[in-house]
PDB file of N, CA and C in Angstrom:
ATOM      1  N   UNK A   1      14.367 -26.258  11.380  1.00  0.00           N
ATOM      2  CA  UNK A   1      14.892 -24.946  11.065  1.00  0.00           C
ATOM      3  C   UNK A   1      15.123 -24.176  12.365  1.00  0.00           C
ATOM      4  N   UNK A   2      15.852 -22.908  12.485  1.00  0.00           N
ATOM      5  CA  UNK A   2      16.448 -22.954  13.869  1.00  0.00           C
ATOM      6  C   UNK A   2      15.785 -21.226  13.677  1.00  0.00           C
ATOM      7  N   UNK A   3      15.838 -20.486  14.727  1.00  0.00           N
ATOM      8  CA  UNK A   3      15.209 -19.608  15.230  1.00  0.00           C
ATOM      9  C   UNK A   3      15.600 -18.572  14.150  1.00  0.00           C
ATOM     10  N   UNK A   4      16.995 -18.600  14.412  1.00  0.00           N
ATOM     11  CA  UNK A   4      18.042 -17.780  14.064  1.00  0.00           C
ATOM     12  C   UNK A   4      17.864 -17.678  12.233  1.00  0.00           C
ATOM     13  N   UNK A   5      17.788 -18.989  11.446  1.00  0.00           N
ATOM     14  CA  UNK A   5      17.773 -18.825  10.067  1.00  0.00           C
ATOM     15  C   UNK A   5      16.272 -18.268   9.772  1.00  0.00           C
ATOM     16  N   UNK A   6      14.901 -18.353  10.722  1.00  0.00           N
ATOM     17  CA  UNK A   6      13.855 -17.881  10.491  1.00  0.00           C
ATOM     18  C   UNK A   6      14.111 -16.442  10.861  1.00  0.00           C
ATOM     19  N   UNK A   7      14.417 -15.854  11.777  1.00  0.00           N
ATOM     20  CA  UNK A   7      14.084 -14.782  11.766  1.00  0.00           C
ATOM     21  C   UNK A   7      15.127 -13.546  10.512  1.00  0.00           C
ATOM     22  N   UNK A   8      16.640 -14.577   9.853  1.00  0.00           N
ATOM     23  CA  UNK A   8      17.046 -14.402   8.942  1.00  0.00           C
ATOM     24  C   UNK A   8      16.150 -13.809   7.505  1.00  0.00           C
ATOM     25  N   UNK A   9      15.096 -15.063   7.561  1.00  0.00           N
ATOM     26  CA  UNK A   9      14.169 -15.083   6.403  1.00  0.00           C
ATOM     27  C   UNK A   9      13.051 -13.944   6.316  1.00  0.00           C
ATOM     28  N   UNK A  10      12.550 -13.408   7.903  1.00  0.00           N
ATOM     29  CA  UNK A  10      11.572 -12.601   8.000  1.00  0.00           C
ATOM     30  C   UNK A  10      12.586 -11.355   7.792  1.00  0.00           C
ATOM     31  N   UNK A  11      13.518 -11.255   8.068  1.00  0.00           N
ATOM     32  CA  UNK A  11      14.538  -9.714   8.146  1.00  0.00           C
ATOM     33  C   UNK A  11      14.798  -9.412   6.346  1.00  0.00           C
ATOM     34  N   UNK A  12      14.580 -10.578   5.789  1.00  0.00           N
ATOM     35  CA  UNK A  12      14.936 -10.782   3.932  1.00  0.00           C
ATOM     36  C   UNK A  12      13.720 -10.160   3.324  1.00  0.00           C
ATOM     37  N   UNK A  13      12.359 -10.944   3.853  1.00  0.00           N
ATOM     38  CA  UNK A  13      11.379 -10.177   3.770  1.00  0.00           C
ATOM     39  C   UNK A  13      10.679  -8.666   3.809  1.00  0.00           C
ATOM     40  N   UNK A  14      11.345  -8.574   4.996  1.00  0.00           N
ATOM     41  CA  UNK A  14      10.846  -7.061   5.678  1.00  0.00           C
ATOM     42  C   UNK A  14      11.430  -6.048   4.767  1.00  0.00           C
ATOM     43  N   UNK A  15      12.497  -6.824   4.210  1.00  0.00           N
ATOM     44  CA  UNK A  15      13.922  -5.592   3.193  1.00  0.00           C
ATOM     45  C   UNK A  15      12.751  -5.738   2.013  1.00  0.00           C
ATOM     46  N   UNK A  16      12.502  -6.788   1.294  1.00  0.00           N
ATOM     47  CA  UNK A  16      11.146  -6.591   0.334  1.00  0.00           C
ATOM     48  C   UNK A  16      10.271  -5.832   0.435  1.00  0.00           C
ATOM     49  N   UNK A  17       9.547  -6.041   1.641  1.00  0.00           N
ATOM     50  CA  UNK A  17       8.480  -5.223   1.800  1.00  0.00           C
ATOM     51  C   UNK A  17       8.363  -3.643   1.300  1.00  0.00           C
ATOM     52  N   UNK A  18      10.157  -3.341   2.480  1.00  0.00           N
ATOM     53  CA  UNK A  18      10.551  -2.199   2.185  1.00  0.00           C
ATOM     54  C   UNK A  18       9.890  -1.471   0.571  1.00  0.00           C
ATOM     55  N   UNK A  19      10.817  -2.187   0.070  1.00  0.00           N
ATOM     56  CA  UNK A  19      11.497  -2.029  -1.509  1.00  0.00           C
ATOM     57  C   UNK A  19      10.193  -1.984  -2.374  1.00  0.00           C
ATOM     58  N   UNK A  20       9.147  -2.673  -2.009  1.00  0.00           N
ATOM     59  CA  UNK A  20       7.740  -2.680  -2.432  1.00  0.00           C
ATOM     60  C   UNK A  20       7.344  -1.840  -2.311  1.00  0.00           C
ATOM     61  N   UNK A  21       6.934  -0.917  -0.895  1.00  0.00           N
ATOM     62  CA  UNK A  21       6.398  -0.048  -0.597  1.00  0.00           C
ATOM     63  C   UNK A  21       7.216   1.291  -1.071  1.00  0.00           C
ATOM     64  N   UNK A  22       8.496   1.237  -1.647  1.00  0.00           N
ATOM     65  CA  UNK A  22       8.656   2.670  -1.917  1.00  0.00           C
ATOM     66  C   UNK A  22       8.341   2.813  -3.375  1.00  0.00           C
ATOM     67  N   UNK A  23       8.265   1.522  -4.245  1.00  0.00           N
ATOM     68  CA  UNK A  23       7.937   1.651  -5.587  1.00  0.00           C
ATOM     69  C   UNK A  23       6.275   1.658  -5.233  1.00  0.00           C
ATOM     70  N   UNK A  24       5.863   1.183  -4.426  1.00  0.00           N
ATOM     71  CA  UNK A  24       4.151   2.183  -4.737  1.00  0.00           C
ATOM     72  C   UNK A  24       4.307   3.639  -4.061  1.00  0.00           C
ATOM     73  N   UNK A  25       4.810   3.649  -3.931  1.00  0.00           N
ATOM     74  CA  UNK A  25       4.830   5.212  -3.048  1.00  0.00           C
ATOM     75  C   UNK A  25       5.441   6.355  -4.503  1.00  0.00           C
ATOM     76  N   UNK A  26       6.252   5.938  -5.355  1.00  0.00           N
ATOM     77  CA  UNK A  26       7.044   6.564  -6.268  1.00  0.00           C
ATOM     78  C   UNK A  26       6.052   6.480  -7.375  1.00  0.00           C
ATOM     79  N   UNK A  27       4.843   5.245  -7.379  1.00  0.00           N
ATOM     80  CA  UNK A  27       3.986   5.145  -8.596  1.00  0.00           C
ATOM     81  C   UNK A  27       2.639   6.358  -7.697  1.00  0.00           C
ATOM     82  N   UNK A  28       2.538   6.364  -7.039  1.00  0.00           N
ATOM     83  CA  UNK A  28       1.717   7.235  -5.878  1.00  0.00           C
ATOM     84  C   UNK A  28       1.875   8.922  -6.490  1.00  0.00           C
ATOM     85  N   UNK A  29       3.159   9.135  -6.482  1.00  0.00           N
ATOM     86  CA  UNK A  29       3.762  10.561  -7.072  1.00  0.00           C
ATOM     87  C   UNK A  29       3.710  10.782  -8.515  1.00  0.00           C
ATOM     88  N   UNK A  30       3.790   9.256  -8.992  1.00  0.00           N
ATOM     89  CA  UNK A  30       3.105   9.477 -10.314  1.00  0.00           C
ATOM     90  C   UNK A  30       1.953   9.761 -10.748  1.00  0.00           C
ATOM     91  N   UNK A  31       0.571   9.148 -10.108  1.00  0.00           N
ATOM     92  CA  UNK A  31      -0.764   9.555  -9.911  1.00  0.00           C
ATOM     93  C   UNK A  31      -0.620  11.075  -9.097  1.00  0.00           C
ATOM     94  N   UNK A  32      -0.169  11.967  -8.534  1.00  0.00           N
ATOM     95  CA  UNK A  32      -0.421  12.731  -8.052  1.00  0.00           C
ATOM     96  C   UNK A  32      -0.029  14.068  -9.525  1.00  0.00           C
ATOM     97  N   UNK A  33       0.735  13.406  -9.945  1.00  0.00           N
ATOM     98  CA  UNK A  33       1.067  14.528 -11.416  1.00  0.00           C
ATOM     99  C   UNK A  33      -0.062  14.542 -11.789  1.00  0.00           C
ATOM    100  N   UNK A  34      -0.703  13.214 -11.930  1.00  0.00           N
ATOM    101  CA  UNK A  34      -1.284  13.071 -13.596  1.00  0.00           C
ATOM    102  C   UNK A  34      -2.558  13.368 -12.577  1.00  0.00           C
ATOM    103  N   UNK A  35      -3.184  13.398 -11.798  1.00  0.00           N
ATOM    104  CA  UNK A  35      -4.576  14.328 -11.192  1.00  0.00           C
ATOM    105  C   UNK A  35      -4.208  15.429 -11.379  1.00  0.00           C
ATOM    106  N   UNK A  36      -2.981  16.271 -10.965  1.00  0.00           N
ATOM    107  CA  UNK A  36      -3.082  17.355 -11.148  1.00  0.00           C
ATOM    108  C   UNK A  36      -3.787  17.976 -12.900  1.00  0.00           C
ATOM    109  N   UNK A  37      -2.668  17.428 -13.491  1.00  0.00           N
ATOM    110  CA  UNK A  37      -2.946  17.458 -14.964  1.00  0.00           C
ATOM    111  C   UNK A  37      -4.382  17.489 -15.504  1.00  0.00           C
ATOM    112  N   UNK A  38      -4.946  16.683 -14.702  1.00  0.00           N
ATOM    113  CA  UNK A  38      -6.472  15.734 -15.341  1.00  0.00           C
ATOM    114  C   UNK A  38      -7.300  16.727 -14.479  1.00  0.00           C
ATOM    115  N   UNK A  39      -6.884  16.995 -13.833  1.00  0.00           N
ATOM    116  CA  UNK A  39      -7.960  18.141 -12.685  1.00  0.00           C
ATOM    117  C   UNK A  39      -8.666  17.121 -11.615  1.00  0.00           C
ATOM    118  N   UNK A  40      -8.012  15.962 -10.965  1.00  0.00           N
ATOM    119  CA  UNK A  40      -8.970  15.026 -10.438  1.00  0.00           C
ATOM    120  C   UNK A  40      -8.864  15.323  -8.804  1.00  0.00           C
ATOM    121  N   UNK A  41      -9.319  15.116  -7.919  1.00  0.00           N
ATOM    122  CA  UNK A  41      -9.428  15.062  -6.629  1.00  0.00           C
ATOM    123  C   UNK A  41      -7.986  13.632  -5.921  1.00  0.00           C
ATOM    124  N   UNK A  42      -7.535  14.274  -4.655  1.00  0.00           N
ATOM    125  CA  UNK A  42      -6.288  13.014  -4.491  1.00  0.00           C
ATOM    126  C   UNK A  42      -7.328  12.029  -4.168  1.00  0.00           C
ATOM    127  N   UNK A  43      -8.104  12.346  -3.609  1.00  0.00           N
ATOM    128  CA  UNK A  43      -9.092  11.257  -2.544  1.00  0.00           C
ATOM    129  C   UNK A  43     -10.240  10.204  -3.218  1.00  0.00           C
ATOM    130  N   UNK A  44     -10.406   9.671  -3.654  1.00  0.00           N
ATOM    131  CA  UNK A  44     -11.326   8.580  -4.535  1.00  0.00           C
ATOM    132  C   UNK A  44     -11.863   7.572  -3.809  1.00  0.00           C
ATOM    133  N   UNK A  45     -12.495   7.523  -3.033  1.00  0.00           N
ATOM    134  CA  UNK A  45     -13.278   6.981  -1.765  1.00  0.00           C
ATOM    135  C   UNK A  45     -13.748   5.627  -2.899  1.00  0.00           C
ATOM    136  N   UNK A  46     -14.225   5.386  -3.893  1.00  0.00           N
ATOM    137  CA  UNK A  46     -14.915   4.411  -4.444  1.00  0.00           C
ATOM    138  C   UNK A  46     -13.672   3.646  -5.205  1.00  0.00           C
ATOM    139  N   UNK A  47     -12.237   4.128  -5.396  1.00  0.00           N
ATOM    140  CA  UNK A  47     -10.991   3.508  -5.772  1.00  0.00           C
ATOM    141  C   UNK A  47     -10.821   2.950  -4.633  1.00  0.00           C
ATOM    142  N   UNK A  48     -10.170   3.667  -3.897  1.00  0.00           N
ATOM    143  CA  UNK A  48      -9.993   3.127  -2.462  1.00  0.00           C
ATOM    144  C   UNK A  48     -10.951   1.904  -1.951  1.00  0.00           C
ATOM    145  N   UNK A  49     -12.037   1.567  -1.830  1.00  0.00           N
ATOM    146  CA  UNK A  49     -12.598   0.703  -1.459  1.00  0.00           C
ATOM    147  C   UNK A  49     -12.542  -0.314  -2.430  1.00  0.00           C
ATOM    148  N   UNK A  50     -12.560  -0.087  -3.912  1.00  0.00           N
ATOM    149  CA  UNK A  50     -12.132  -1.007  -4.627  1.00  0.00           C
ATOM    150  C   UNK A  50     -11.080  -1.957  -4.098  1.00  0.00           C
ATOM    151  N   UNK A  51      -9.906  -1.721  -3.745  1.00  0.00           N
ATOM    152  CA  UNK A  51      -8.330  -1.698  -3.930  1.00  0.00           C
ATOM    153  C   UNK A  51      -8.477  -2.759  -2.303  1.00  0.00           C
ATOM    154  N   UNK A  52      -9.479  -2.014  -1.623  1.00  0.00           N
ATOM    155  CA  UNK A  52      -9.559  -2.751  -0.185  1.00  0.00           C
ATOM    156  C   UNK A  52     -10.235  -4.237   0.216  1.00  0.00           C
ATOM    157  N   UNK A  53     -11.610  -4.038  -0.971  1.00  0.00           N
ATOM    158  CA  UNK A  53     -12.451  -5.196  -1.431  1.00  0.00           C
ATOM    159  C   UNK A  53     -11.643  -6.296  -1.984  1.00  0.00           C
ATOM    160  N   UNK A  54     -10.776  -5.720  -2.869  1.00  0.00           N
ATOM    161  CA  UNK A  54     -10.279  -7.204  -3.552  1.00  0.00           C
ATOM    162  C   UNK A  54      -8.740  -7.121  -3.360  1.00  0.00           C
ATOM    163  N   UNK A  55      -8.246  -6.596  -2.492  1.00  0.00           N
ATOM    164  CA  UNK A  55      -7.183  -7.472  -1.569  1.00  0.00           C
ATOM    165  C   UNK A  55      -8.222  -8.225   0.037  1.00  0.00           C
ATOM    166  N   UNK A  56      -9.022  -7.697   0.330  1.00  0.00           N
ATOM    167  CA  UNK A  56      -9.467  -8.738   1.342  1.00  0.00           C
ATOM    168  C   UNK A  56      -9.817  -9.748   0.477  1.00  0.00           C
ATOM    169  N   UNK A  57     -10.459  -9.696  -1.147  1.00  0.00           N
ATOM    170  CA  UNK A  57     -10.790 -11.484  -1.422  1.00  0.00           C
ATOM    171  C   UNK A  57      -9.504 -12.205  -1.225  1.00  0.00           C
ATOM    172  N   UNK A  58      -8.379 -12.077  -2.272  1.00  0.00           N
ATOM    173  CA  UNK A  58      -7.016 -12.333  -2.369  1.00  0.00           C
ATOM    174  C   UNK A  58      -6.937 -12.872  -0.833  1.00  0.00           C
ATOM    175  N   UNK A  59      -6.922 -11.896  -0.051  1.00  0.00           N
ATOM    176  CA  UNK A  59      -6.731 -12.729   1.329  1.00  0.00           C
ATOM    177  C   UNK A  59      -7.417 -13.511   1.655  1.00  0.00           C
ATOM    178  N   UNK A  60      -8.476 -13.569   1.851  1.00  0.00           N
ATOM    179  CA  UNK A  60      -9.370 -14.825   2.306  1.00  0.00           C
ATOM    180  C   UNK A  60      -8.964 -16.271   1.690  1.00  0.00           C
ATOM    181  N   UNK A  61      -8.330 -16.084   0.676  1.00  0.00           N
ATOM    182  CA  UNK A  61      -8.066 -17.196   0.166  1.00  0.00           C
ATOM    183  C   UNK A  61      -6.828 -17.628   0.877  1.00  0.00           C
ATOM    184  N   UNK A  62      -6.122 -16.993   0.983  1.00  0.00           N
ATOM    185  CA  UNK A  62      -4.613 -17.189   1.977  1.00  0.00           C
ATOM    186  C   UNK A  62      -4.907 -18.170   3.422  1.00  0.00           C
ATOM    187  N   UNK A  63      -4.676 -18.852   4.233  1.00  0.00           N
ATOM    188  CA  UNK A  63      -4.646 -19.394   4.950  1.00  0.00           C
ATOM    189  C   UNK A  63      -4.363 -18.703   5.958  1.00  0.00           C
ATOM    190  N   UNK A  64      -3.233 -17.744   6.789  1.00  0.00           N
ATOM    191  CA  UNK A  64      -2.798 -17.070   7.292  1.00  0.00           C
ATOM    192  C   UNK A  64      -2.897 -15.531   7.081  1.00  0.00           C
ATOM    193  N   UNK A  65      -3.659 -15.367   6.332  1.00  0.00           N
ATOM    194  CA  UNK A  65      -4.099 -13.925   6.029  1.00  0.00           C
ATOM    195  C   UNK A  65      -5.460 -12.982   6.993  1.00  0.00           C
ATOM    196  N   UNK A  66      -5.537 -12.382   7.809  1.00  0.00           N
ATOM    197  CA  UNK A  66      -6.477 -12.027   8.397  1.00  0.00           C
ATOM    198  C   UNK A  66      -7.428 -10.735   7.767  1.00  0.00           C
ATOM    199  N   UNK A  67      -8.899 -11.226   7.380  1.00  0.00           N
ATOM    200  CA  UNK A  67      -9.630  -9.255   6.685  1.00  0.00           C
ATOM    201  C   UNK A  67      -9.057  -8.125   7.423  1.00  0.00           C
ATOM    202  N   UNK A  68      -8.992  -8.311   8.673  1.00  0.00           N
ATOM    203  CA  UNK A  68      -8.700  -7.186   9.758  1.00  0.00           C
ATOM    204  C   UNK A  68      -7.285  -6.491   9.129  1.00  0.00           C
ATOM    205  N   UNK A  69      -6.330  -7.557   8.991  1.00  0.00           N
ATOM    206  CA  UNK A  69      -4.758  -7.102   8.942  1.00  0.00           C
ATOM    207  C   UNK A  69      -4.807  -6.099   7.309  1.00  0.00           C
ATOM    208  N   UNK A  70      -5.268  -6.715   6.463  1.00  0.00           N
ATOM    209  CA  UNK A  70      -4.958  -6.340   5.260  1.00  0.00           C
ATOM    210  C   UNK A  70      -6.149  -4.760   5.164  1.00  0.00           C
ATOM    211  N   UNK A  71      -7.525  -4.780   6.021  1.00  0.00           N
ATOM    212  CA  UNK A  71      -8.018  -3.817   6.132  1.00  0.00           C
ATOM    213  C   UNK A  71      -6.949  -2.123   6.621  1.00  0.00           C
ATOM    214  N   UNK A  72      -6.684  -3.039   7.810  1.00  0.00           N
ATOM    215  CA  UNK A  72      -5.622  -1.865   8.742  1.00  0.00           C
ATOM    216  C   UNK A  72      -4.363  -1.593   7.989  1.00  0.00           C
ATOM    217  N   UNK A  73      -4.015  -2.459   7.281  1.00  0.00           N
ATOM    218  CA  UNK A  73      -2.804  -2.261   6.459  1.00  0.00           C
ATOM    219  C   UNK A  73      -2.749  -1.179   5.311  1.00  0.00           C
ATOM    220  N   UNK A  74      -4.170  -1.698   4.701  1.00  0.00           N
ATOM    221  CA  UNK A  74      -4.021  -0.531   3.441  1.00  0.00           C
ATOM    222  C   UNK A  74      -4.726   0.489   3.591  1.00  0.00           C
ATOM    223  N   UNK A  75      -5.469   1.053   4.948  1.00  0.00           N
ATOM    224  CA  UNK A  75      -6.162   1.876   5.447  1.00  0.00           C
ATOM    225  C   UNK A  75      -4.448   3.075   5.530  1.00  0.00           C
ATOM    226  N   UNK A  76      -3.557   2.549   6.443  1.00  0.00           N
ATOM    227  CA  UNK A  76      -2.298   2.941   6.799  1.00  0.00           C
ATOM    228  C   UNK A  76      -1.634   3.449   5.043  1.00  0.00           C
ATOM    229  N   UNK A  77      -1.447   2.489   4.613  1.00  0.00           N
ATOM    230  CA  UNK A  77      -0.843   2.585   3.158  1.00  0.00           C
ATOM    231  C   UNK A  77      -1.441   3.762   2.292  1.00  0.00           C
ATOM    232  N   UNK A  78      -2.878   3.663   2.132  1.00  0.00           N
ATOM    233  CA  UNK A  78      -3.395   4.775   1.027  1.00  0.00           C
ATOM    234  C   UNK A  78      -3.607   6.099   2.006  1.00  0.00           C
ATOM    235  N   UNK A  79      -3.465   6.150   3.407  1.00  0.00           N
ATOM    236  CA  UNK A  79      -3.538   7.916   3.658  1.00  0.00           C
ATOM    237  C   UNK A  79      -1.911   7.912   3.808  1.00  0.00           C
ATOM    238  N   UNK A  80      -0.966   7.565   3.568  1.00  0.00           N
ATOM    239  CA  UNK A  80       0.393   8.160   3.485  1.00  0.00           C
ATOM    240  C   UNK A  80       0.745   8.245   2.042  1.00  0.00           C
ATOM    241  N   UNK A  81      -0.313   7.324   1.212  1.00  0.00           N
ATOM    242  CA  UNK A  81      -0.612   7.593  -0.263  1.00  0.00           C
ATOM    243  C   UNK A  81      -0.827   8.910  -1.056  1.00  0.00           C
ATOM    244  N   UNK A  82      -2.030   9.120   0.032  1.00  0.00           N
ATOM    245  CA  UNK A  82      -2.884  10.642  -0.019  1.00  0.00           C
ATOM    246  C   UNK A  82      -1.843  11.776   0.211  1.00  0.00           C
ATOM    247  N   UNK A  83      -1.046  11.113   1.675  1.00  0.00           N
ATOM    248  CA  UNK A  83      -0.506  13.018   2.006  1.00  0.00           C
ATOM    249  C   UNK A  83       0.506  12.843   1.059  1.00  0.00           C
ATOM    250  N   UNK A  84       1.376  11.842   0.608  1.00  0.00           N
ATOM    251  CA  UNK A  84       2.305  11.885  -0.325  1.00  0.00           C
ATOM    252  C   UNK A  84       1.920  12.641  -1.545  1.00  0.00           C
ATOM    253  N   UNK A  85       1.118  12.325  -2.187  1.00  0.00           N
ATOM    254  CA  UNK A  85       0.116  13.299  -3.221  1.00  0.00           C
ATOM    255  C   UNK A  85      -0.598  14.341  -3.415  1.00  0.00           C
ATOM    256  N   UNK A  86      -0.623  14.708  -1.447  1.00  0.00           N
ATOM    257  CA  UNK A  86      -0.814  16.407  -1.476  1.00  0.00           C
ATOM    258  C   UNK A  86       0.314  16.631  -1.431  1.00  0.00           C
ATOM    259  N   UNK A  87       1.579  16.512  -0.747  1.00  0.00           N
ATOM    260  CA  UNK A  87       2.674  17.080  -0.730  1.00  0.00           C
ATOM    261  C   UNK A  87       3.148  17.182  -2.555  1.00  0.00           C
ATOM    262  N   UNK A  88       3.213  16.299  -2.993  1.00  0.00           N
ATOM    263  CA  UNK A  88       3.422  16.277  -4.681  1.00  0.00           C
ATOM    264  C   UNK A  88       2.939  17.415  -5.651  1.00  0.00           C
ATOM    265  N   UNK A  89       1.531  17.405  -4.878  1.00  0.00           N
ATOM    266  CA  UNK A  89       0.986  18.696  -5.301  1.00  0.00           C
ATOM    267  C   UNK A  89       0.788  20.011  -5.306  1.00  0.00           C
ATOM    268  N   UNK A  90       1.546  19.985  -4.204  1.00  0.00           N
ATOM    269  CA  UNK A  90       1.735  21.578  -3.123  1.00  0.00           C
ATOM    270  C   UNK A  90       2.875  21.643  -3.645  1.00  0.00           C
ATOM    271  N   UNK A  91       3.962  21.120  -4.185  1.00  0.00           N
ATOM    272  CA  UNK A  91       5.549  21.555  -4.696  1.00  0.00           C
ATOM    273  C   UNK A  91       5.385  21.618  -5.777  1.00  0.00           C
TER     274      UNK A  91
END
């Protein structure tokens, strides 16, 4: 396989990723209604660690998956989660 059709495949990917991350981000604004509604706090420290625990199992099982990456990843992911859901809530 040649450089050129791989980095094709990772650029196909990355457009996924994209497309992933704005449908959790849009289900994100959906949880930010429905706390408001429910009277709940954005921040759920014991969800959150849930969500972190068992994507690191999921990973461990992966071959190429590192705890570190998927730690730093959704550390990144759920506070742009958060401000997305104060902003949701402040408008």
């Amino acid at each position: 396989m040649s450089l050129t059709t791989l980095r094709s495949q990772i650029n196909e990917l990355d457009a996924q990723l994209l497309s992933i991350l704005e449908s959790r981000m849009n289900l994100s604004v959906q949880v930010a209604k429905l706390k408001t509604v429910e009277n709940l706090p954005i921040f759920d420290p014991k969800r959150e660690q849930e969500i972190i625990t068992t994507l690191c199992q999921k990973a461990s099982l992966k071959s190429n998956l590192d705890e570190n990456l998927v730690k730093e990843l959704y550390a990144v992911i759920l506070k742009h989660s958060k401000l997305l859901q104060q902003k949701t809530i402040k408008n």
